[in-house]
N, C-alpha and C. Protein backbone atom coordinates (compact mmCIF):
# COMPACT_ATOMS: atom_id res chain seq x y z
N UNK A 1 0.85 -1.16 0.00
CA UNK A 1 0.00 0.00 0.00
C UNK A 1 0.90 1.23 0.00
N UNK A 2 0.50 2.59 -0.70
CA UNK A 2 1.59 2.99 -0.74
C UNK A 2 0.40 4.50 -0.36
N UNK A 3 1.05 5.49 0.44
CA UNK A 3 0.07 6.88 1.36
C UNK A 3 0.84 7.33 0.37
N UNK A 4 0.13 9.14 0.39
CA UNK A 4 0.54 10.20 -0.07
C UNK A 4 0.57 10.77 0.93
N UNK A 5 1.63 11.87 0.99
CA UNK A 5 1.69 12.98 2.10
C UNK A 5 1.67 14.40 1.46
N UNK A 6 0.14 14.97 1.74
CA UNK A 6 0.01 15.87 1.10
C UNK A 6 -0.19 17.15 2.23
N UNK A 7 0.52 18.54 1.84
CA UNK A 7 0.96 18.96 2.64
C UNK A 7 0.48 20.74 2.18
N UNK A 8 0.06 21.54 2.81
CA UNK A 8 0.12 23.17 2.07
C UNK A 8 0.98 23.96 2.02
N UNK A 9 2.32 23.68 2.79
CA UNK A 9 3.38 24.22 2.99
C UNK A 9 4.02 24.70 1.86
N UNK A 10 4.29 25.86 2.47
CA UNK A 10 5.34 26.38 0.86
C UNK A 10 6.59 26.85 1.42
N UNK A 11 7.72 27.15 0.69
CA UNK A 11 9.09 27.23 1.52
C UNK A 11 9.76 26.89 1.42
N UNK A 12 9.42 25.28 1.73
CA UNK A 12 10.25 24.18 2.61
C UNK A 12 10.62 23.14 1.33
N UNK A 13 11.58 22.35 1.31
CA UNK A 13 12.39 21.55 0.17
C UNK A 13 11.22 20.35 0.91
N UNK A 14 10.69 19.63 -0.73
CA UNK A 14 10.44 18.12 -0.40
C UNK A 14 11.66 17.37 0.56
N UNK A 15 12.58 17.35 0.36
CA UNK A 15 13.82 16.25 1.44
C UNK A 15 13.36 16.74 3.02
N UNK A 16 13.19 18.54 2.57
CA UNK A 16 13.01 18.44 4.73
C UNK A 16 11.47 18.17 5.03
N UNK A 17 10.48 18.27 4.27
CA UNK A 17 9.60 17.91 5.12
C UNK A 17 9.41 16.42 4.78
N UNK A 18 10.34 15.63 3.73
CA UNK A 18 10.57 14.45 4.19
C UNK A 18 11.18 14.06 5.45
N UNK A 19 12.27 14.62 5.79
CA UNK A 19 13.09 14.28 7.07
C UNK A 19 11.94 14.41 8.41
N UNK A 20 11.65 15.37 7.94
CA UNK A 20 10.35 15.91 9.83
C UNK A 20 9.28 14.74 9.79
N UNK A 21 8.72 14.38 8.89
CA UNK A 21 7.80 13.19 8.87
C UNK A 21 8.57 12.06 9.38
N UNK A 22 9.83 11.84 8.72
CA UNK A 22 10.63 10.19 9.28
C UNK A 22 10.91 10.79 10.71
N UNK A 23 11.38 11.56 11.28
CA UNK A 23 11.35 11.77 12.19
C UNK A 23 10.46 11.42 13.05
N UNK A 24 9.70 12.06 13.15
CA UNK A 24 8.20 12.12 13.60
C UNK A 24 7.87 10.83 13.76
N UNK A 25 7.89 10.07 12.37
CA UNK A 25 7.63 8.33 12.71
C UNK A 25 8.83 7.86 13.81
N UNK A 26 10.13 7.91 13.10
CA UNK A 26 10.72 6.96 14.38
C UNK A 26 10.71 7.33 15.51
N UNK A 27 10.33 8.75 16.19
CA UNK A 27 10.11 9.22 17.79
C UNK A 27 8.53 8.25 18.11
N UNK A 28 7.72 8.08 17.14
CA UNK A 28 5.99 7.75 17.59
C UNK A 28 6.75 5.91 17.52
N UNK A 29 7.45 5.32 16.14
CA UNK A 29 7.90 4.19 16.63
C UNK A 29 8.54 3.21 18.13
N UNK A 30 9.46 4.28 18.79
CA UNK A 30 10.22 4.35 19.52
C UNK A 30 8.85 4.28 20.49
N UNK A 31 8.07 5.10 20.78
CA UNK A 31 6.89 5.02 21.74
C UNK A 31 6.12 4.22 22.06
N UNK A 32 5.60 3.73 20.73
CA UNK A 32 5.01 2.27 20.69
C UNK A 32 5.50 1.58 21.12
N UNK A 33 7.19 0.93 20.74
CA UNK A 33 7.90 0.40 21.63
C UNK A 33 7.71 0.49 23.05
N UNK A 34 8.53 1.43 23.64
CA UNK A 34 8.39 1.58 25.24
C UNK A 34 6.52 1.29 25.91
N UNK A 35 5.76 1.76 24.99
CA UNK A 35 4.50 1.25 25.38
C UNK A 35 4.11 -0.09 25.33
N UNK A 36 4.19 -0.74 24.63
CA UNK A 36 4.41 -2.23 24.36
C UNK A 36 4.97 -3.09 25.07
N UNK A 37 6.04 -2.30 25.56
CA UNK A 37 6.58 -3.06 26.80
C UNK A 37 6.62 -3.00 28.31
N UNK A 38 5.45 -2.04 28.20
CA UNK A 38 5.61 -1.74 29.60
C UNK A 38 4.32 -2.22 29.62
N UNK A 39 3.07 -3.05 28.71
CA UNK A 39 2.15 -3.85 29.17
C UNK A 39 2.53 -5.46 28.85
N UNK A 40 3.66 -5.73 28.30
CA UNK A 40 3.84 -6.71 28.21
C UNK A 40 4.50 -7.09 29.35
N UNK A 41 5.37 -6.38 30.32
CA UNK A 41 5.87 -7.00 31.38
C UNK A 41 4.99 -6.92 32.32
N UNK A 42 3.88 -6.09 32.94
CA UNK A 42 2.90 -6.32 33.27
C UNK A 42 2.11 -7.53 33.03
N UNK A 43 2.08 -7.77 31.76
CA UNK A 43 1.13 -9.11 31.83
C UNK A 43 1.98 -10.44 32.31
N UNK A 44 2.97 -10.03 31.48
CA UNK A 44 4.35 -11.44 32.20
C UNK A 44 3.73 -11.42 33.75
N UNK A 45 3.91 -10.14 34.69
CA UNK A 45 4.00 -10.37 35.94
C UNK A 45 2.52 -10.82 36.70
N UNK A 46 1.81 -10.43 35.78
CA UNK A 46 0.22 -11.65 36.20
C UNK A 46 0.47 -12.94 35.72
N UNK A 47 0.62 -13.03 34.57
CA UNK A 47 1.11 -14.77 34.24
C UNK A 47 1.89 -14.99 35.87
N UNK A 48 2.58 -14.93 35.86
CA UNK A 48 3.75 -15.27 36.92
C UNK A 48 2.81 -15.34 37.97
N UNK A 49 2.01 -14.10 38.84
CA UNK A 49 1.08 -14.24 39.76
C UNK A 49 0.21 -15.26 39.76
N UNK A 50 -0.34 -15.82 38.43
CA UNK A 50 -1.94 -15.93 38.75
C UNK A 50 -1.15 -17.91 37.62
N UNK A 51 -0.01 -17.47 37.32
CA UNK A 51 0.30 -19.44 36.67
C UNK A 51 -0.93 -19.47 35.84
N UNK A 52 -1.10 -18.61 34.78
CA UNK A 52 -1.71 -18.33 33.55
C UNK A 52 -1.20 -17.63 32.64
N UNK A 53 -1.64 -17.79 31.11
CA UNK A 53 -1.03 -16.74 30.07
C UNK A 53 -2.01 -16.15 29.88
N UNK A 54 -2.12 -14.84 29.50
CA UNK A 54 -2.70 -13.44 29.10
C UNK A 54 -3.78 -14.26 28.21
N UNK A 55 -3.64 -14.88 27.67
CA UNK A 55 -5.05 -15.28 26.44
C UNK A 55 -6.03 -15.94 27.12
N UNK A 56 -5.30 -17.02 27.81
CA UNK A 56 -6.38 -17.55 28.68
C UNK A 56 -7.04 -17.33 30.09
N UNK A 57 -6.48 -16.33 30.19
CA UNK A 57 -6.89 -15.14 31.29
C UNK A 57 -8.21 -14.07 30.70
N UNK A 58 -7.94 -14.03 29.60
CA UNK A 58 -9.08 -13.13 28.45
C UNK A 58 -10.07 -14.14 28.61
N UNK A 59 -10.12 -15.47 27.82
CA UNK A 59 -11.19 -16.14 27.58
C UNK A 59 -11.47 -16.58 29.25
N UNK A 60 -11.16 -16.77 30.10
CA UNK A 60 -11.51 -16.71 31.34
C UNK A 60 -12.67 -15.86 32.05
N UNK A 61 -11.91 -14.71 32.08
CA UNK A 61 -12.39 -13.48 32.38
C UNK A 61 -13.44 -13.04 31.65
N UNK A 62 -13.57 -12.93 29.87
CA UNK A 62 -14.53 -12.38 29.28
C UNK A 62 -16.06 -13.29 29.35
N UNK A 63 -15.68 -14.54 30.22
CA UNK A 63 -16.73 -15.61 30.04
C UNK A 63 -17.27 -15.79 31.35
N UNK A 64 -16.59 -14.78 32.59
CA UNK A 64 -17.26 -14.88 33.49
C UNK A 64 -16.62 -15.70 34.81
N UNK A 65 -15.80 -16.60 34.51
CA UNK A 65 -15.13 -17.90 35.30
C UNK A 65 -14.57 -17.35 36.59
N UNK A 66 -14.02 -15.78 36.28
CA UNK A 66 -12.93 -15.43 37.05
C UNK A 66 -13.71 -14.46 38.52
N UNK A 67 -14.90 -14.07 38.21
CA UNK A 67 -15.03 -13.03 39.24
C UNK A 67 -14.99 -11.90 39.12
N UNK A 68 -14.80 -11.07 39.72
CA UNK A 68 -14.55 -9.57 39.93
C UNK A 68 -13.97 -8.52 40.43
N UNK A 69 -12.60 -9.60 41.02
CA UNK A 69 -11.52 -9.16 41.52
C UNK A 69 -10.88 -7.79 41.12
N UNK A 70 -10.51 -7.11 41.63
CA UNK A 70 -10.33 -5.65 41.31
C UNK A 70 -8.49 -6.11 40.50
N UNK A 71 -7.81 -6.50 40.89
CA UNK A 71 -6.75 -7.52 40.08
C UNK A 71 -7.10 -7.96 38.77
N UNK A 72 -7.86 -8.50 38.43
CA UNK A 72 -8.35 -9.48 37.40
C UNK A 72 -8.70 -8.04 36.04
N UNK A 73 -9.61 -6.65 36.67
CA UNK A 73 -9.35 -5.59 35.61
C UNK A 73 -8.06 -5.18 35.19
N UNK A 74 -7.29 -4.75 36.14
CA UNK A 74 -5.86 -4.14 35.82
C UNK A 74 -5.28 -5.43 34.91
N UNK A 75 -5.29 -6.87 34.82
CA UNK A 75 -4.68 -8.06 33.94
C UNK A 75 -5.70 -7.54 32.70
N UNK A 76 -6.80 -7.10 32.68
CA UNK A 76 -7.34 -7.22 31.65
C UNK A 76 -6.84 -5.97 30.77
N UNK A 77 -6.80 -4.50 31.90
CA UNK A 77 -6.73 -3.35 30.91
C UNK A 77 -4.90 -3.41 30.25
N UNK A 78 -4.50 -4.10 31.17
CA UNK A 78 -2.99 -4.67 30.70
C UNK A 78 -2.77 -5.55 29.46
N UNK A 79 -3.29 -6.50 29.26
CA UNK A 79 -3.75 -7.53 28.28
C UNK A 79 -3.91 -6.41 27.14
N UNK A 80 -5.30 -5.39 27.21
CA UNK A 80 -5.88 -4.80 26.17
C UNK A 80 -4.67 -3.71 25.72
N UNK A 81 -4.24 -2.91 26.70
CA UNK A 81 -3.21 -2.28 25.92
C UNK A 81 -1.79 -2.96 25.20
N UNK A 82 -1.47 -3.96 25.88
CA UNK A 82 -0.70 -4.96 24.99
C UNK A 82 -0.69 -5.45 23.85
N UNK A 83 -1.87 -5.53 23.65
CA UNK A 83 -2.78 -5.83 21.77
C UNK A 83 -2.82 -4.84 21.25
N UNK A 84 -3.49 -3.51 21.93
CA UNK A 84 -3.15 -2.21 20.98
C UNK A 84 -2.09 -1.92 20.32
N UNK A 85 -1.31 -1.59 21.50
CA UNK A 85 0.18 -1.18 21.28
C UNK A 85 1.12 -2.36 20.48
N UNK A 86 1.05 -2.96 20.71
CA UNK A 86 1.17 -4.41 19.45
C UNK A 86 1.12 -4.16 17.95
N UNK A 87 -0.61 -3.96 17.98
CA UNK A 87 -0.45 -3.85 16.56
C UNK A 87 -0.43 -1.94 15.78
N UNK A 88 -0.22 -1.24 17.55
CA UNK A 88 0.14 0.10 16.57
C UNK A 88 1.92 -0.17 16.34
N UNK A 89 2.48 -0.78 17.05
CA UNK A 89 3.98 -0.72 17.20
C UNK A 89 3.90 -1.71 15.32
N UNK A 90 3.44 -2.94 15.32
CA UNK A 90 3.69 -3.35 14.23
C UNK A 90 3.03 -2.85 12.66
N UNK A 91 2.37 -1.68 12.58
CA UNK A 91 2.16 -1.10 11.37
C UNK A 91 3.10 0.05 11.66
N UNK A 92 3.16 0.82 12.41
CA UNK A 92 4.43 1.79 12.28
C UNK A 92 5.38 1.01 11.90
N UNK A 93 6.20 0.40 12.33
CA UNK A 93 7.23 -0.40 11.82
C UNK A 93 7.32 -0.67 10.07
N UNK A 94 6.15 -0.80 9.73
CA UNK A 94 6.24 -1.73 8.53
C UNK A 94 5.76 0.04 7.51
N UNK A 95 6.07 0.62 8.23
CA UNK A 95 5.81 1.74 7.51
C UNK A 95 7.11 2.51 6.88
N UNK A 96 7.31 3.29 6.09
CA UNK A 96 8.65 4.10 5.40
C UNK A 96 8.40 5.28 4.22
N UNK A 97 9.24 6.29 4.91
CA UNK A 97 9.07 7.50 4.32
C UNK A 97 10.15 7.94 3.55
């Protein structure tokens, strides 16, 4: 798939407001990263707590099994940002300017 970056700017050389866009991506890349991993070790550290993996903690939880443990949300909103940030970290990535 291939974007256009269309822009109203006048001034400025196509190369630099190429550069400010790659920029821009690898600082938002770099973020995703650090976000990504700071719910993935979170979920590691419920696996570890609870001697379950994150998926089957979902189908657990979304089906009712688990309760309503005030624990059991924070694994979940952990879980959910882990999948976000997942798949925003893996389309930035696969992206190039």
């Amino acid at each position: 798939m291939t974007l256009a970056l269309k822009t109203k700017l006048t001034g400025y050389e196509k190369g630099d407001i190429r550069d400010a866009v790659s920029y821009a991506l690898t600082f938002t890349v770099a973020q995703s990263q650090q976000r990504f991993t700071y719910y993935e070790n979170a979920c590691l550290e419920f696996e570890r707590q609870f001697n379950m993996n994150s998926d089957e903690f979902m189908r657990q939880f979304e089906s009712g099994e688990l309760g309503d443990d005030l624990v059991y949300f924070d694994w979940y909103a952990a879980k959910r940002g882990l999948d976000i940030w997942r798949e925003r970290r893996d389309i930035l990535t696969g992206v190039s300017v």
